[in-house]
PDB file of N, CA and C in Angstrom:
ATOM      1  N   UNK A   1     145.730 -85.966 -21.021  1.00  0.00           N
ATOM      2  CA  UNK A   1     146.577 -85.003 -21.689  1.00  0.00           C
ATOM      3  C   UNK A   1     147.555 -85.772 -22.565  1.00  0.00           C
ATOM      4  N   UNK A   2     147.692 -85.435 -23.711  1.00  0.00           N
ATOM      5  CA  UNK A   2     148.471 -85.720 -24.755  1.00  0.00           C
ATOM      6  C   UNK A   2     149.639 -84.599 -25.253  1.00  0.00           C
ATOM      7  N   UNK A   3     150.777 -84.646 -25.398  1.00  0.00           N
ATOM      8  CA  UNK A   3     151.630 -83.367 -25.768  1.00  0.00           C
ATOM      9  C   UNK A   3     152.656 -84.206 -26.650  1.00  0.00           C
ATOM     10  N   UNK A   4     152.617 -83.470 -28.047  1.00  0.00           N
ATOM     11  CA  UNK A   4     153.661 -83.744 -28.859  1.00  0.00           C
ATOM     12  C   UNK A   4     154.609 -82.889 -29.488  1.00  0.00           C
ATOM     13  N   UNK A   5     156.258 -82.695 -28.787  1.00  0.00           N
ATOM     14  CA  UNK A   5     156.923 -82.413 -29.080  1.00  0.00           C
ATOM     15  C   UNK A   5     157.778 -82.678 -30.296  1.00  0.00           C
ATOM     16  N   UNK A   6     158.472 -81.901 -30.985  1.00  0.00           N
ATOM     17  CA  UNK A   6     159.473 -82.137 -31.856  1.00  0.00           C
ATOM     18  C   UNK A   6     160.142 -81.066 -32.068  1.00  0.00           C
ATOM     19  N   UNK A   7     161.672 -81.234 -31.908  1.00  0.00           N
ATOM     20  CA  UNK A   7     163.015 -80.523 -32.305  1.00  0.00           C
ATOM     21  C   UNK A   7     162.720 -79.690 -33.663  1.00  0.00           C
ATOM     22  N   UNK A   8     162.429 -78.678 -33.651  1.00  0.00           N
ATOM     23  CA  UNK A   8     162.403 -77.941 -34.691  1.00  0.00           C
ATOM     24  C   UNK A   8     161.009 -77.380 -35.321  1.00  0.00           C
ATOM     25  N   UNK A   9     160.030 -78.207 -34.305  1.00  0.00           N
ATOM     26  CA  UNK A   9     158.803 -78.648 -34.845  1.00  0.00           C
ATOM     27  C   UNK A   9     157.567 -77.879 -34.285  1.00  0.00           C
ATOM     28  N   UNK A  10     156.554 -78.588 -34.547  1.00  0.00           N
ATOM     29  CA  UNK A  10     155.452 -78.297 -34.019  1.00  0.00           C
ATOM     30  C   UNK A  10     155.332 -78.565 -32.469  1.00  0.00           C
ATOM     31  N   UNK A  11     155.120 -78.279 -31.804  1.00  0.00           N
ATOM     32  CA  UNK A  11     154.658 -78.661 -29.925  1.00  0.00           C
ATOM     33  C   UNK A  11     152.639 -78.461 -29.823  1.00  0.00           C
ATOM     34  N   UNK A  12     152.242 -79.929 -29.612  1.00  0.00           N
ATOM     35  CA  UNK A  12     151.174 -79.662 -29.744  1.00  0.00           C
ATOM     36  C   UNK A  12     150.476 -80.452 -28.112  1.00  0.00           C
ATOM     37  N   UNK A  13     149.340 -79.677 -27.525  1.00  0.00           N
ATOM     38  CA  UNK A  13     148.745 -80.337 -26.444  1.00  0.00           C
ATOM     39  C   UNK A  13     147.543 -80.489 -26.779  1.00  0.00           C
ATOM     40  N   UNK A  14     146.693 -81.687 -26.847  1.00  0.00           N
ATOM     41  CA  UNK A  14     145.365 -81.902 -26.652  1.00  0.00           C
ATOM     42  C   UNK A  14     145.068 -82.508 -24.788  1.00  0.00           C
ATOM     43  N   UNK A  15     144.408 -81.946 -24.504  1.00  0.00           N
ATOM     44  CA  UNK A  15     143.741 -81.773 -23.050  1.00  0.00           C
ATOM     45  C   UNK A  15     142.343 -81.607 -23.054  1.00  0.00           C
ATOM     46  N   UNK A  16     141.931 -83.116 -21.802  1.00  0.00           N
ATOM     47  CA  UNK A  16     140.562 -83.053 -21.495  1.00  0.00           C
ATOM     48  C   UNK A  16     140.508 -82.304 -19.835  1.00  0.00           C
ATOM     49  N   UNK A  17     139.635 -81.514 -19.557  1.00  0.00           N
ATOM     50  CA  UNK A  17     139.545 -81.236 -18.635  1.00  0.00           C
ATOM     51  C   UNK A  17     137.643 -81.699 -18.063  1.00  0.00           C
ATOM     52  N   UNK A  18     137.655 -81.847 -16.841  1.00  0.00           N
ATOM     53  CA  UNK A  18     136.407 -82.172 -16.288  1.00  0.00           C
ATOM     54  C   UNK A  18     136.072 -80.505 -15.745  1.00  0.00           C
ATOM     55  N   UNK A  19     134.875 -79.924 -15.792  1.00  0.00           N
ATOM     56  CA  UNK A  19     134.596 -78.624 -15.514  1.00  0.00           C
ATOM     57  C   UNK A  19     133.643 -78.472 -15.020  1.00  0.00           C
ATOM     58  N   UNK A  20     133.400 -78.076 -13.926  1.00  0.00           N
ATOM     59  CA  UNK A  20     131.872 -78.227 -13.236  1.00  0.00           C
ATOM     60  C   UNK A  20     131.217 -79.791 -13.627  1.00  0.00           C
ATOM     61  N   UNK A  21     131.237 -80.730 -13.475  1.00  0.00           N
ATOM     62  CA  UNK A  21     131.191 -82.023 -13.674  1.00  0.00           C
ATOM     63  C   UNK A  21     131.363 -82.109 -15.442  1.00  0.00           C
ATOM     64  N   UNK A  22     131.436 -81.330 -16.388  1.00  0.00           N
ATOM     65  CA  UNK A  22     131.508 -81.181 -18.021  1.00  0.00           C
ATOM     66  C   UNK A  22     132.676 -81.123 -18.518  1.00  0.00           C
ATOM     67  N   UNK A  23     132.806 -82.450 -19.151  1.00  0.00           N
ATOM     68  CA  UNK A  23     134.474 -82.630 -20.044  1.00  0.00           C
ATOM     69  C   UNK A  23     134.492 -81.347 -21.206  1.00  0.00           C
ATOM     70  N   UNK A  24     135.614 -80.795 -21.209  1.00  0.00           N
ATOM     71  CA  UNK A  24     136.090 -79.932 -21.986  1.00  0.00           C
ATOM     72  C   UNK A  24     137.256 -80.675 -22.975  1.00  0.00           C
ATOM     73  N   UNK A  25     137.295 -80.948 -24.324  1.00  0.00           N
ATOM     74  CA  UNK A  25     138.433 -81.261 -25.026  1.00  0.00           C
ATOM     75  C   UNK A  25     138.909 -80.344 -25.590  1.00  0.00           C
ATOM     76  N   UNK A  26     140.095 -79.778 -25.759  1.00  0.00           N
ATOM     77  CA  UNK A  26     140.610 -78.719 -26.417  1.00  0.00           C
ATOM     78  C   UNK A  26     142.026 -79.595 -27.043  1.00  0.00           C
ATOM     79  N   UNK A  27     142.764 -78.591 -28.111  1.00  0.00           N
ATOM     80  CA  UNK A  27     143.425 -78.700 -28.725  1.00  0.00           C
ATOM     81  C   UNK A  27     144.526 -77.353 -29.079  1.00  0.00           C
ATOM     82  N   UNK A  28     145.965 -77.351 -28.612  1.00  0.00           N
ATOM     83  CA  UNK A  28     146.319 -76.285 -28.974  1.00  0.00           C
ATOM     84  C   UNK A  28     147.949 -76.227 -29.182  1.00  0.00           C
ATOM     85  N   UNK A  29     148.589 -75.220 -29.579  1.00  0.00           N
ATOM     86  CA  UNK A  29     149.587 -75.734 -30.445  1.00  0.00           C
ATOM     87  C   UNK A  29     150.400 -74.554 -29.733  1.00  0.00           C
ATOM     88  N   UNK A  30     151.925 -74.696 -29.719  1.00  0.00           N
ATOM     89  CA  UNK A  30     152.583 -73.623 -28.589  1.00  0.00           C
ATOM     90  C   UNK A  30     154.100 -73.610 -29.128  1.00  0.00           C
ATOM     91  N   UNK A  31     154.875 -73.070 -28.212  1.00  0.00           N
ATOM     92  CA  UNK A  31     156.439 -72.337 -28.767  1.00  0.00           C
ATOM     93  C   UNK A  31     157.347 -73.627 -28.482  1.00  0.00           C
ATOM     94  N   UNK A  32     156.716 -74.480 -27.162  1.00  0.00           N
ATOM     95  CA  UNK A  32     156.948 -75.013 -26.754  1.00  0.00           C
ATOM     96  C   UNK A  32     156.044 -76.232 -25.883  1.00  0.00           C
ATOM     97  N   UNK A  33     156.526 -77.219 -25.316  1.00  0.00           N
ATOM     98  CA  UNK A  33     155.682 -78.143 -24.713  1.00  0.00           C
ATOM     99  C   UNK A  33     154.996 -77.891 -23.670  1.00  0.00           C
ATOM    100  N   UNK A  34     155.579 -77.196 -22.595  1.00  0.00           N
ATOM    101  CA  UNK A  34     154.956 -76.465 -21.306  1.00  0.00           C
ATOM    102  C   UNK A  34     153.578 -74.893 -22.066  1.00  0.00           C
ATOM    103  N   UNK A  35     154.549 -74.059 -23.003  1.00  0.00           N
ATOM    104  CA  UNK A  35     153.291 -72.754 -23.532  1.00  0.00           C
ATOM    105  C   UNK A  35     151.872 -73.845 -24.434  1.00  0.00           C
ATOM    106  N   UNK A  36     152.512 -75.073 -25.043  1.00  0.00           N
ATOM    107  CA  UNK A  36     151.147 -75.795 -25.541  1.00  0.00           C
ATOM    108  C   UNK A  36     150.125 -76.057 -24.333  1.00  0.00           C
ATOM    109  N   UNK A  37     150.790 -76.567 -23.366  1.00  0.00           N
ATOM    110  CA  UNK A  37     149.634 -76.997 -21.682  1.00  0.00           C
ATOM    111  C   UNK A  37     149.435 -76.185 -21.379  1.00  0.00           C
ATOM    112  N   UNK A  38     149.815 -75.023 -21.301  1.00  0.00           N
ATOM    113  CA  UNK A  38     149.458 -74.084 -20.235  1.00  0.00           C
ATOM    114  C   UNK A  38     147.999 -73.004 -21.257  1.00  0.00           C
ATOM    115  N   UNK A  39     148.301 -72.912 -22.533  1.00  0.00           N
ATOM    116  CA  UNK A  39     147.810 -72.582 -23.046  1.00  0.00           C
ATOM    117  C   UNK A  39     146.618 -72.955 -23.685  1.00  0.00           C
ATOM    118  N   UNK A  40     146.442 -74.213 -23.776  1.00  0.00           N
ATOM    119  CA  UNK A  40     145.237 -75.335 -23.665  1.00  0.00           C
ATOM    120  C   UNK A  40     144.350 -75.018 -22.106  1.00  0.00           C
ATOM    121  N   UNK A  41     145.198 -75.105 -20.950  1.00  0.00           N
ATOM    122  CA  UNK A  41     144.278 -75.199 -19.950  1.00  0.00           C
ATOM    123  C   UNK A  41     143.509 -73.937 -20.202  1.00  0.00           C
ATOM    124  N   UNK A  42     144.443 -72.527 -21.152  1.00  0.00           N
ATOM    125  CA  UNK A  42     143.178 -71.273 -20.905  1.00  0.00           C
ATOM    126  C   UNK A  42     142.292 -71.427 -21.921  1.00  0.00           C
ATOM    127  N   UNK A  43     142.272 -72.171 -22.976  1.00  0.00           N
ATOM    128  CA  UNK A  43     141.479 -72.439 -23.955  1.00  0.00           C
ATOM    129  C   UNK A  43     140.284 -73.255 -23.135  1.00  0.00           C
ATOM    130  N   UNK A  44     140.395 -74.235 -22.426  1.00  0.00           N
ATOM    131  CA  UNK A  44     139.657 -75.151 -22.113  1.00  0.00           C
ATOM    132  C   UNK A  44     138.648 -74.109 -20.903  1.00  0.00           C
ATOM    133  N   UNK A  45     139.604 -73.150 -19.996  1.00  0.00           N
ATOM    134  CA  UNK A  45     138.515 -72.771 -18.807  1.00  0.00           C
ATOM    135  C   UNK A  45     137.856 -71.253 -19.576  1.00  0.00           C
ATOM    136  N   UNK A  46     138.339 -70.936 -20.071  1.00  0.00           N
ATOM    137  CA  UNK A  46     138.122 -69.630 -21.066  1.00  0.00           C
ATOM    138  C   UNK A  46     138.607 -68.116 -20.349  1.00  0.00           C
ATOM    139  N   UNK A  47     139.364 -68.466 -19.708  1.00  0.00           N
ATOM    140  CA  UNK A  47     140.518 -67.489 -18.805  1.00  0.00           C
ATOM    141  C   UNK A  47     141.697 -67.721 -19.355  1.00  0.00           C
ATOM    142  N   UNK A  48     142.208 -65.838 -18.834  1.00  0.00           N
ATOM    143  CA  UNK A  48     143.325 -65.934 -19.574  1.00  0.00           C
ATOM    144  C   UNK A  48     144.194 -65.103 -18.265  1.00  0.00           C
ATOM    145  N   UNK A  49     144.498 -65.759 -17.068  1.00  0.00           N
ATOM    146  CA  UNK A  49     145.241 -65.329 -16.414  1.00  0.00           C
ATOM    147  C   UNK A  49     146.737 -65.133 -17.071  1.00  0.00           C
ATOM    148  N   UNK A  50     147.645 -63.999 -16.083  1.00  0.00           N
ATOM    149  CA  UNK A  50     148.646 -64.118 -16.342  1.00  0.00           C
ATOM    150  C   UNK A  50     149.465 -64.822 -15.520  1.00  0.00           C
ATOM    151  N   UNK A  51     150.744 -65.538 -16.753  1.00  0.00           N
ATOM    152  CA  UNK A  51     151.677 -66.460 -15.411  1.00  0.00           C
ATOM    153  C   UNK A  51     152.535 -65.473 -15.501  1.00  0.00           C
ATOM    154  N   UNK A  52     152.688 -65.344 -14.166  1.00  0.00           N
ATOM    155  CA  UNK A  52     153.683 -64.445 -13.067  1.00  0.00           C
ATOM    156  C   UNK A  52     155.285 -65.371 -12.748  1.00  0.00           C
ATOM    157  N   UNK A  53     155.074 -66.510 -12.559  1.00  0.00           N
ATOM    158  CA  UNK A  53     156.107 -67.095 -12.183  1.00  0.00           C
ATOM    159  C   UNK A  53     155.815 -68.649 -12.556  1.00  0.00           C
ATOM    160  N   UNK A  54     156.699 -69.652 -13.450  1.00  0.00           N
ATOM    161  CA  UNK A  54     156.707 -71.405 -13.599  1.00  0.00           C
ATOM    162  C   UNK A  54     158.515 -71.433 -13.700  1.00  0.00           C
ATOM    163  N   UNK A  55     158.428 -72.770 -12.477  1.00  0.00           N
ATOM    164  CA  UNK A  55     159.601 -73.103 -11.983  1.00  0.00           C
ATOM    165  C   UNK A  55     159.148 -74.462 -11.816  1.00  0.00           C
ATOM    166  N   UNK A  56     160.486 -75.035 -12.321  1.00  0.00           N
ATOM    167  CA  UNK A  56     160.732 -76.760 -11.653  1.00  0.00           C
ATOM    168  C   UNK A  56     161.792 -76.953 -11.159  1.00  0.00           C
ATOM    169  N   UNK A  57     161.464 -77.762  -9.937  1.00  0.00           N
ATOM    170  CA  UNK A  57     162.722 -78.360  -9.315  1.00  0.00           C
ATOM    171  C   UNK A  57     163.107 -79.963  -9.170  1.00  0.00           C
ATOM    172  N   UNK A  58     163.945 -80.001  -9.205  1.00  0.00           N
ATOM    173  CA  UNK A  58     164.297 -81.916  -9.251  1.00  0.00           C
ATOM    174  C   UNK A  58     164.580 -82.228  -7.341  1.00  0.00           C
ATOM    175  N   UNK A  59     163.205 -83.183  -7.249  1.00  0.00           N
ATOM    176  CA  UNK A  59     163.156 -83.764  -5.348  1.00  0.00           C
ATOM    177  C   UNK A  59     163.880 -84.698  -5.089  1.00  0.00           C
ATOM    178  N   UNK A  60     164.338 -85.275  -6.287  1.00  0.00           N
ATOM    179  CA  UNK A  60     164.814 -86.875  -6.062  1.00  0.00           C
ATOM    180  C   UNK A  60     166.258 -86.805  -7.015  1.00  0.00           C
ATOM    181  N   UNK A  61     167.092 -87.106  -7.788  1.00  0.00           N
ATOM    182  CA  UNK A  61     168.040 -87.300  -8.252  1.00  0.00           C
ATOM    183  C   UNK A  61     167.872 -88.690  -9.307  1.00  0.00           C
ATOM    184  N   UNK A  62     168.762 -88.782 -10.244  1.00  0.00           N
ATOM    185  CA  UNK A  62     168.246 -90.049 -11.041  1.00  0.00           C
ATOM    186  C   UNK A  62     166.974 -88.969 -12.165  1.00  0.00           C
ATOM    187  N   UNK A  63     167.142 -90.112 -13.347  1.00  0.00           N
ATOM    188  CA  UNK A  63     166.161 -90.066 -14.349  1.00  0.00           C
ATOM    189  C   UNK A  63     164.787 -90.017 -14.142  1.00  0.00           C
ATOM    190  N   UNK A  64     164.295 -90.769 -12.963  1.00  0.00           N
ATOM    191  CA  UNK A  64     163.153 -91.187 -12.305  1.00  0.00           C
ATOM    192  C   UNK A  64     162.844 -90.483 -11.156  1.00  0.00           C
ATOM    193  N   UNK A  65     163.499 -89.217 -11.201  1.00  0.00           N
ATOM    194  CA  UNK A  65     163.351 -88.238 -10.077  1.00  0.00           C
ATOM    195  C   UNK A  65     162.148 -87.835 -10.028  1.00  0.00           C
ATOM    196  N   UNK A  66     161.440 -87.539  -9.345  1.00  0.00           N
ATOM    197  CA  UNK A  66     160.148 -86.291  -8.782  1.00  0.00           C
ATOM    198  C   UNK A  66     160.472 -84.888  -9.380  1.00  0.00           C
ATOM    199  N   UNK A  67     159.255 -84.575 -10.657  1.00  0.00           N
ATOM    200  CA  UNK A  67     159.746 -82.957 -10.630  1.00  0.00           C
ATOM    201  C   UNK A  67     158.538 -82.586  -9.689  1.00  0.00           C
ATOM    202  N   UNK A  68     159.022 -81.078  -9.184  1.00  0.00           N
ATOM    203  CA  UNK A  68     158.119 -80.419  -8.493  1.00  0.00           C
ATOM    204  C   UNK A  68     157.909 -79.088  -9.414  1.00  0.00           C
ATOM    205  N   UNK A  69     156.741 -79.004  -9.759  1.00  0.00           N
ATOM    206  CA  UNK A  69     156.650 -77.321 -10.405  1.00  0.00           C
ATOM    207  C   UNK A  69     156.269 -76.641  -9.508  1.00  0.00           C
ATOM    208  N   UNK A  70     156.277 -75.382  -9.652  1.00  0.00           N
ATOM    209  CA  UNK A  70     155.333 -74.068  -9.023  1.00  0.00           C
ATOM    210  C   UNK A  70     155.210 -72.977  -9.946  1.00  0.00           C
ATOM    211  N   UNK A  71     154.074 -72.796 -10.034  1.00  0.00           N
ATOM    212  CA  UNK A  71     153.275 -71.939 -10.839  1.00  0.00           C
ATOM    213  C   UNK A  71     152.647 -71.129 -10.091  1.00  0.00           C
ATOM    214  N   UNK A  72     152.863 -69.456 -10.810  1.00  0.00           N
ATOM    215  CA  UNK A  72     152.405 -68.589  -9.837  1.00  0.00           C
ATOM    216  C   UNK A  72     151.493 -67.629 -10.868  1.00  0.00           C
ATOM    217  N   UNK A  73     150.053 -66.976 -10.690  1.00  0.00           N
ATOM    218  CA  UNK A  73     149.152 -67.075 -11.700  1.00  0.00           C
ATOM    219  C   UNK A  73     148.559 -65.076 -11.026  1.00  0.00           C
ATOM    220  N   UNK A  74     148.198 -64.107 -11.897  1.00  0.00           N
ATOM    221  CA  UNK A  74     147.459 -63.296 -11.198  1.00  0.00           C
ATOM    222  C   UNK A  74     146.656 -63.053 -12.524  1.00  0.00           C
ATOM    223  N   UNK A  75     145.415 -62.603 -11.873  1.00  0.00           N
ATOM    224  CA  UNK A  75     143.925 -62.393 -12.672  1.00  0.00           C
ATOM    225  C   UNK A  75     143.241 -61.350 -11.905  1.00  0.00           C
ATOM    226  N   UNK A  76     143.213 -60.017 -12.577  1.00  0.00           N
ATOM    227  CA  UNK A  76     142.494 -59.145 -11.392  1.00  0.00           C
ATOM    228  C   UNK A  76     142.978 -58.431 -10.524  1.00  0.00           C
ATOM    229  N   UNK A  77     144.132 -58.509 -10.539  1.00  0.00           N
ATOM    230  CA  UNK A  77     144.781 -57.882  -9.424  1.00  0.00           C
ATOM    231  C   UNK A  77     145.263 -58.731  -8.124  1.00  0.00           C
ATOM    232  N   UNK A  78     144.457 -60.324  -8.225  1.00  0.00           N
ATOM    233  CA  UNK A  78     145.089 -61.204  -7.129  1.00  0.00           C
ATOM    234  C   UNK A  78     145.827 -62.421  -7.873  1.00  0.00           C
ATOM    235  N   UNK A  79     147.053 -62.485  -6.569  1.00  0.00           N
ATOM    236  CA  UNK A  79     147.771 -63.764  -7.346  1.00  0.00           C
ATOM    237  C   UNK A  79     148.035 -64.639  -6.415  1.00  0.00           C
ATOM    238  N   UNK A  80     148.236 -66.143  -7.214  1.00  0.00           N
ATOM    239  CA  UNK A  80     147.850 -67.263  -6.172  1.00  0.00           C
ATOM    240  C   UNK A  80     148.855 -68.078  -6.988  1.00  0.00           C
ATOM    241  N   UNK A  81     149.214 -69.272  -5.922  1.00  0.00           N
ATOM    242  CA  UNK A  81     150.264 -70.002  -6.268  1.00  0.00           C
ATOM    243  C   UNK A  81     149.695 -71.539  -6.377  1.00  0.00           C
ATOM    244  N   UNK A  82     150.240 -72.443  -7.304  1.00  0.00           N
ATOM    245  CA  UNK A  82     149.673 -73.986  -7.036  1.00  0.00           C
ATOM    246  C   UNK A  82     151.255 -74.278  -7.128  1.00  0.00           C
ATOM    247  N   UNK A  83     151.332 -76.010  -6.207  1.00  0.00           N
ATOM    248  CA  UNK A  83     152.432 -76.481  -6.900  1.00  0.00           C
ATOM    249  C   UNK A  83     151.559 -78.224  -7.337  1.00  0.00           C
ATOM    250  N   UNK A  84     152.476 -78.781  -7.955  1.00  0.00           N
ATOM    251  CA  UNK A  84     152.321 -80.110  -8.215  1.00  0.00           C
ATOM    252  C   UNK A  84     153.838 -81.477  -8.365  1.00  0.00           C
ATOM    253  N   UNK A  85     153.771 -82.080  -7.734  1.00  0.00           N
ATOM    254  CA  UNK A  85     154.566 -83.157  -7.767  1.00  0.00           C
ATOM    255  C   UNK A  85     154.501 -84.377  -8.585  1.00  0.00           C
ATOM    256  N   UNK A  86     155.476 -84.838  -9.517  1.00  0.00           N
ATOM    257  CA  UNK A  86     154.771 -86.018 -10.585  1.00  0.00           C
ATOM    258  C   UNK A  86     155.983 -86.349 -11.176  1.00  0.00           C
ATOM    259  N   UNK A  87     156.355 -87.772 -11.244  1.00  0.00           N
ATOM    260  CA  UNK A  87     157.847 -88.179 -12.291  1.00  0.00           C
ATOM    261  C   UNK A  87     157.677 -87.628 -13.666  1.00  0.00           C
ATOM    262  N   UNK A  88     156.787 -87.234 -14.352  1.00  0.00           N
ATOM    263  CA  UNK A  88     156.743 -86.430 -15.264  1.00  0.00           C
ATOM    264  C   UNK A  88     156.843 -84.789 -15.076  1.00  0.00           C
ATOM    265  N   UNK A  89     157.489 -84.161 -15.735  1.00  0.00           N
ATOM    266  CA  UNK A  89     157.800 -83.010 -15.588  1.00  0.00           C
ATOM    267  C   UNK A  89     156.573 -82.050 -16.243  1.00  0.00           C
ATOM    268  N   UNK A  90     156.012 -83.009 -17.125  1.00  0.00           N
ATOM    269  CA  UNK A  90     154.768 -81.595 -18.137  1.00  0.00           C
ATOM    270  C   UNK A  90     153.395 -81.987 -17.333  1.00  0.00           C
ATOM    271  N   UNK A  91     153.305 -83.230 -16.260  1.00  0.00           N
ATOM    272  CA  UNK A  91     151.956 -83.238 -15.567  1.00  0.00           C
ATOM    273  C   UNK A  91     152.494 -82.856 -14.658  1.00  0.00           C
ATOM    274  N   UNK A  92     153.304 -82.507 -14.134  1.00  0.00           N
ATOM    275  CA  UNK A  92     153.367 -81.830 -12.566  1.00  0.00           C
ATOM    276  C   UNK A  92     152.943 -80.385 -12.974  1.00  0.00           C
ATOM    277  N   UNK A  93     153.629 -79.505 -14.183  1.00  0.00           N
ATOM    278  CA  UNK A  93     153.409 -78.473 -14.718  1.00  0.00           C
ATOM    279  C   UNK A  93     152.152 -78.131 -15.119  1.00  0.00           C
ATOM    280  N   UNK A  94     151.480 -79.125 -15.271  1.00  0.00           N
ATOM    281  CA  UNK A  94     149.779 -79.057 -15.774  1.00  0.00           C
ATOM    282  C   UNK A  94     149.128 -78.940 -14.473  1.00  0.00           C
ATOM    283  N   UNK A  95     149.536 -79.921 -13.779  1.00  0.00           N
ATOM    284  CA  UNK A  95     148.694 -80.187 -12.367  1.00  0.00           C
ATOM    285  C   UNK A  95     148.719 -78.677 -11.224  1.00  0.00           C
ATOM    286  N   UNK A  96     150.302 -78.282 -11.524  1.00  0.00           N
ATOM    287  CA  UNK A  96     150.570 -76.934 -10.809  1.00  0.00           C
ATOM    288  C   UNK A  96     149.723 -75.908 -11.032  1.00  0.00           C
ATOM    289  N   UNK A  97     149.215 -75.598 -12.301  1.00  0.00           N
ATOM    290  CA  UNK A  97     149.043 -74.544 -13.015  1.00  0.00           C
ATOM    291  C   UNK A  97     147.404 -74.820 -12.627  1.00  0.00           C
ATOM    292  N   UNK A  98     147.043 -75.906 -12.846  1.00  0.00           N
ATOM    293  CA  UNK A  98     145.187 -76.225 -12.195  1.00  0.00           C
ATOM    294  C   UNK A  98     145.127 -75.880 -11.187  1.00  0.00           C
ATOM    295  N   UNK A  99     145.804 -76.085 -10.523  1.00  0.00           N
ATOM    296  CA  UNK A  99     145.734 -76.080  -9.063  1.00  0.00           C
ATOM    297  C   UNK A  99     146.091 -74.775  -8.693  1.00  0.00           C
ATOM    298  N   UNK A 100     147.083 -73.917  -9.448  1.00  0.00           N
ATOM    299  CA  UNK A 100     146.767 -72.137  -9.234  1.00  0.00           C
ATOM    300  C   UNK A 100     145.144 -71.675  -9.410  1.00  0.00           C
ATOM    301  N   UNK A 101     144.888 -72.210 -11.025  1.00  0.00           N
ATOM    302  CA  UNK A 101     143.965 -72.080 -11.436  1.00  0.00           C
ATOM    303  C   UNK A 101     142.381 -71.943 -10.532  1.00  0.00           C
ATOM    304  N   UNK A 102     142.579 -72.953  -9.980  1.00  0.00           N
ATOM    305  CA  UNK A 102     141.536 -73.428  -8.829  1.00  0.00           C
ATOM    306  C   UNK A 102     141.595 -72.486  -7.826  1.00  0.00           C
ATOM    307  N   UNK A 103     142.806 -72.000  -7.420  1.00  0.00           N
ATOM    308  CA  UNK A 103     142.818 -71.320  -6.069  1.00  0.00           C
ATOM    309  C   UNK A 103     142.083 -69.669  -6.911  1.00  0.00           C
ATOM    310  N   UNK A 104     142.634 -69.106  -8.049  1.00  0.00           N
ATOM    311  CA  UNK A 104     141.543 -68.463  -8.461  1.00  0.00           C
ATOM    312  C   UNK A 104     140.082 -68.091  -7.890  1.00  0.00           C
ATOM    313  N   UNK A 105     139.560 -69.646  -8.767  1.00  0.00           N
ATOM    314  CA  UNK A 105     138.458 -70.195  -8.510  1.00  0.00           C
ATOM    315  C   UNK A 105     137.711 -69.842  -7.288  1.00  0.00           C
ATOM    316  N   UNK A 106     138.413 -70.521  -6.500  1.00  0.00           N
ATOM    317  CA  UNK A 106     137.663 -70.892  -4.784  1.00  0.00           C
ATOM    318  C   UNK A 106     138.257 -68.904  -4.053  1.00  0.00           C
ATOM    319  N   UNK A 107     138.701 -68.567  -4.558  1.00  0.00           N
ATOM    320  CA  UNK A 107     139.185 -67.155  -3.820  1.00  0.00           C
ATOM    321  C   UNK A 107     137.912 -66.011  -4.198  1.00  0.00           C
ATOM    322  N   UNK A 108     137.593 -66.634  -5.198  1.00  0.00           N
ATOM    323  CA  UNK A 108     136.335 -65.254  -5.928  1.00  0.00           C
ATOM    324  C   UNK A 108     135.131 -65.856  -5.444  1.00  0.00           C
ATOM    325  N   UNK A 109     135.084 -67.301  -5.195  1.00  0.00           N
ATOM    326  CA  UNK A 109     133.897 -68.092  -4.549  1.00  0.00           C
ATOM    327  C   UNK A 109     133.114 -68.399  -5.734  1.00  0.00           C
ATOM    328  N   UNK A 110     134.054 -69.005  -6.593  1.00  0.00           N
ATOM    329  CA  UNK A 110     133.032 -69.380  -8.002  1.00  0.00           C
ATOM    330  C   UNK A 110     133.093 -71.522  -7.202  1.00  0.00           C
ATOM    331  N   UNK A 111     132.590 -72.236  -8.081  1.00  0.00           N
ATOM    332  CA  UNK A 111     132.616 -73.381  -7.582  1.00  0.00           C
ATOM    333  C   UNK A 111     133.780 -73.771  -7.310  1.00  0.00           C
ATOM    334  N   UNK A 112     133.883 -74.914  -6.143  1.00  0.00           N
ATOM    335  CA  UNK A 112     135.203 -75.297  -5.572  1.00  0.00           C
ATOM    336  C   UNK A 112     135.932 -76.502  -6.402  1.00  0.00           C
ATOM    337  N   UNK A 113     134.704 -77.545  -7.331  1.00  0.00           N
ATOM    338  CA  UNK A 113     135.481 -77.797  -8.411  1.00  0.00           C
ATOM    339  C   UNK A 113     136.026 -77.393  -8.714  1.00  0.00           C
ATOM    340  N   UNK A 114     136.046 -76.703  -9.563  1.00  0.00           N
ATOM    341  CA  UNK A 114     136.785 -76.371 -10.874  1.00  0.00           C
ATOM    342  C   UNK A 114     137.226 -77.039 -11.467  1.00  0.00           C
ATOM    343  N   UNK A 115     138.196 -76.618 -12.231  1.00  0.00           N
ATOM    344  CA  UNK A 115     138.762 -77.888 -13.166  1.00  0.00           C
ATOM    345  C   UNK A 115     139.834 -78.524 -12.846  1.00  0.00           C
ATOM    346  N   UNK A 116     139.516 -79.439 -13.159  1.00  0.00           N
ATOM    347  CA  UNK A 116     140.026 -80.611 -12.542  1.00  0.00           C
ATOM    348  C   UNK A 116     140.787 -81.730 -13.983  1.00  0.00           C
ATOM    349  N   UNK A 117     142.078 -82.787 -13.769  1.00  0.00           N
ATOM    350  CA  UNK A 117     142.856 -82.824 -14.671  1.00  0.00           C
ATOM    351  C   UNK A 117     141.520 -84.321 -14.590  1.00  0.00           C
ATOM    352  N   UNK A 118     141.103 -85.004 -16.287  1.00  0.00           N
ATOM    353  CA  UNK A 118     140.290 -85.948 -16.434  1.00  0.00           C
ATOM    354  C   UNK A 118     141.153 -87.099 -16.566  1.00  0.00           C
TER     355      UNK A 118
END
């Protein structure tokens, strides 16, 4: 995952995802740095759940803190939660949001891959 921000600017994410063992590259452009990822991952799985709830929290203190996201996702009428932990704040947010994504996935009994961050 690649994400390029700028003050005033464009916010852009290119994201590879692995998908049923098949790399997906996408490319997509957002309001912001988190709507560019999140919005790439639905480009890349070709779902368009809704986010219900994205939150970060700081685990550690310092610059070099642990963010924790949680991302909360419904599709269908069911909703499922991922979180992810990462000193970066936009891969914990990516990782969270897969990992809702996935629980999707494995809840409808589509493959237990899924997608997965490459």
């Amino acid at each position: 995952m690649q994400v390029i921000s700028k003050t005033g600017g464009v916010h852009k994410c290119d994201l590879t995802l692995s998908i049923d063992g098949e790399e997906s590259s996408v490319s997509f452009e957002g309001t912001g740095s988190v709507d560019a990822i999140f919005n790439a991952i639905k480009q890349a799985v070709g779902q368009q759940p809704h986010l219900v709830l994205y939150a970060i929290d700081g685990v550690t203190g310092g610059t070099d803190a642990q963010a924790s996201a949680h991302v909360r996702l419904e599709h269908n009428g069911r909703i499922v939660s991922g979180n992810a932990a990462e000193p970066d704040t936009l891969v914990a947010s990516a990782r969270a949001y897969l990992n809702a994504y996935n629980r999707l996935l494995i809840e409808r009994g589509a493959s237990a891959q899924g997608a997965m961050a490459g």
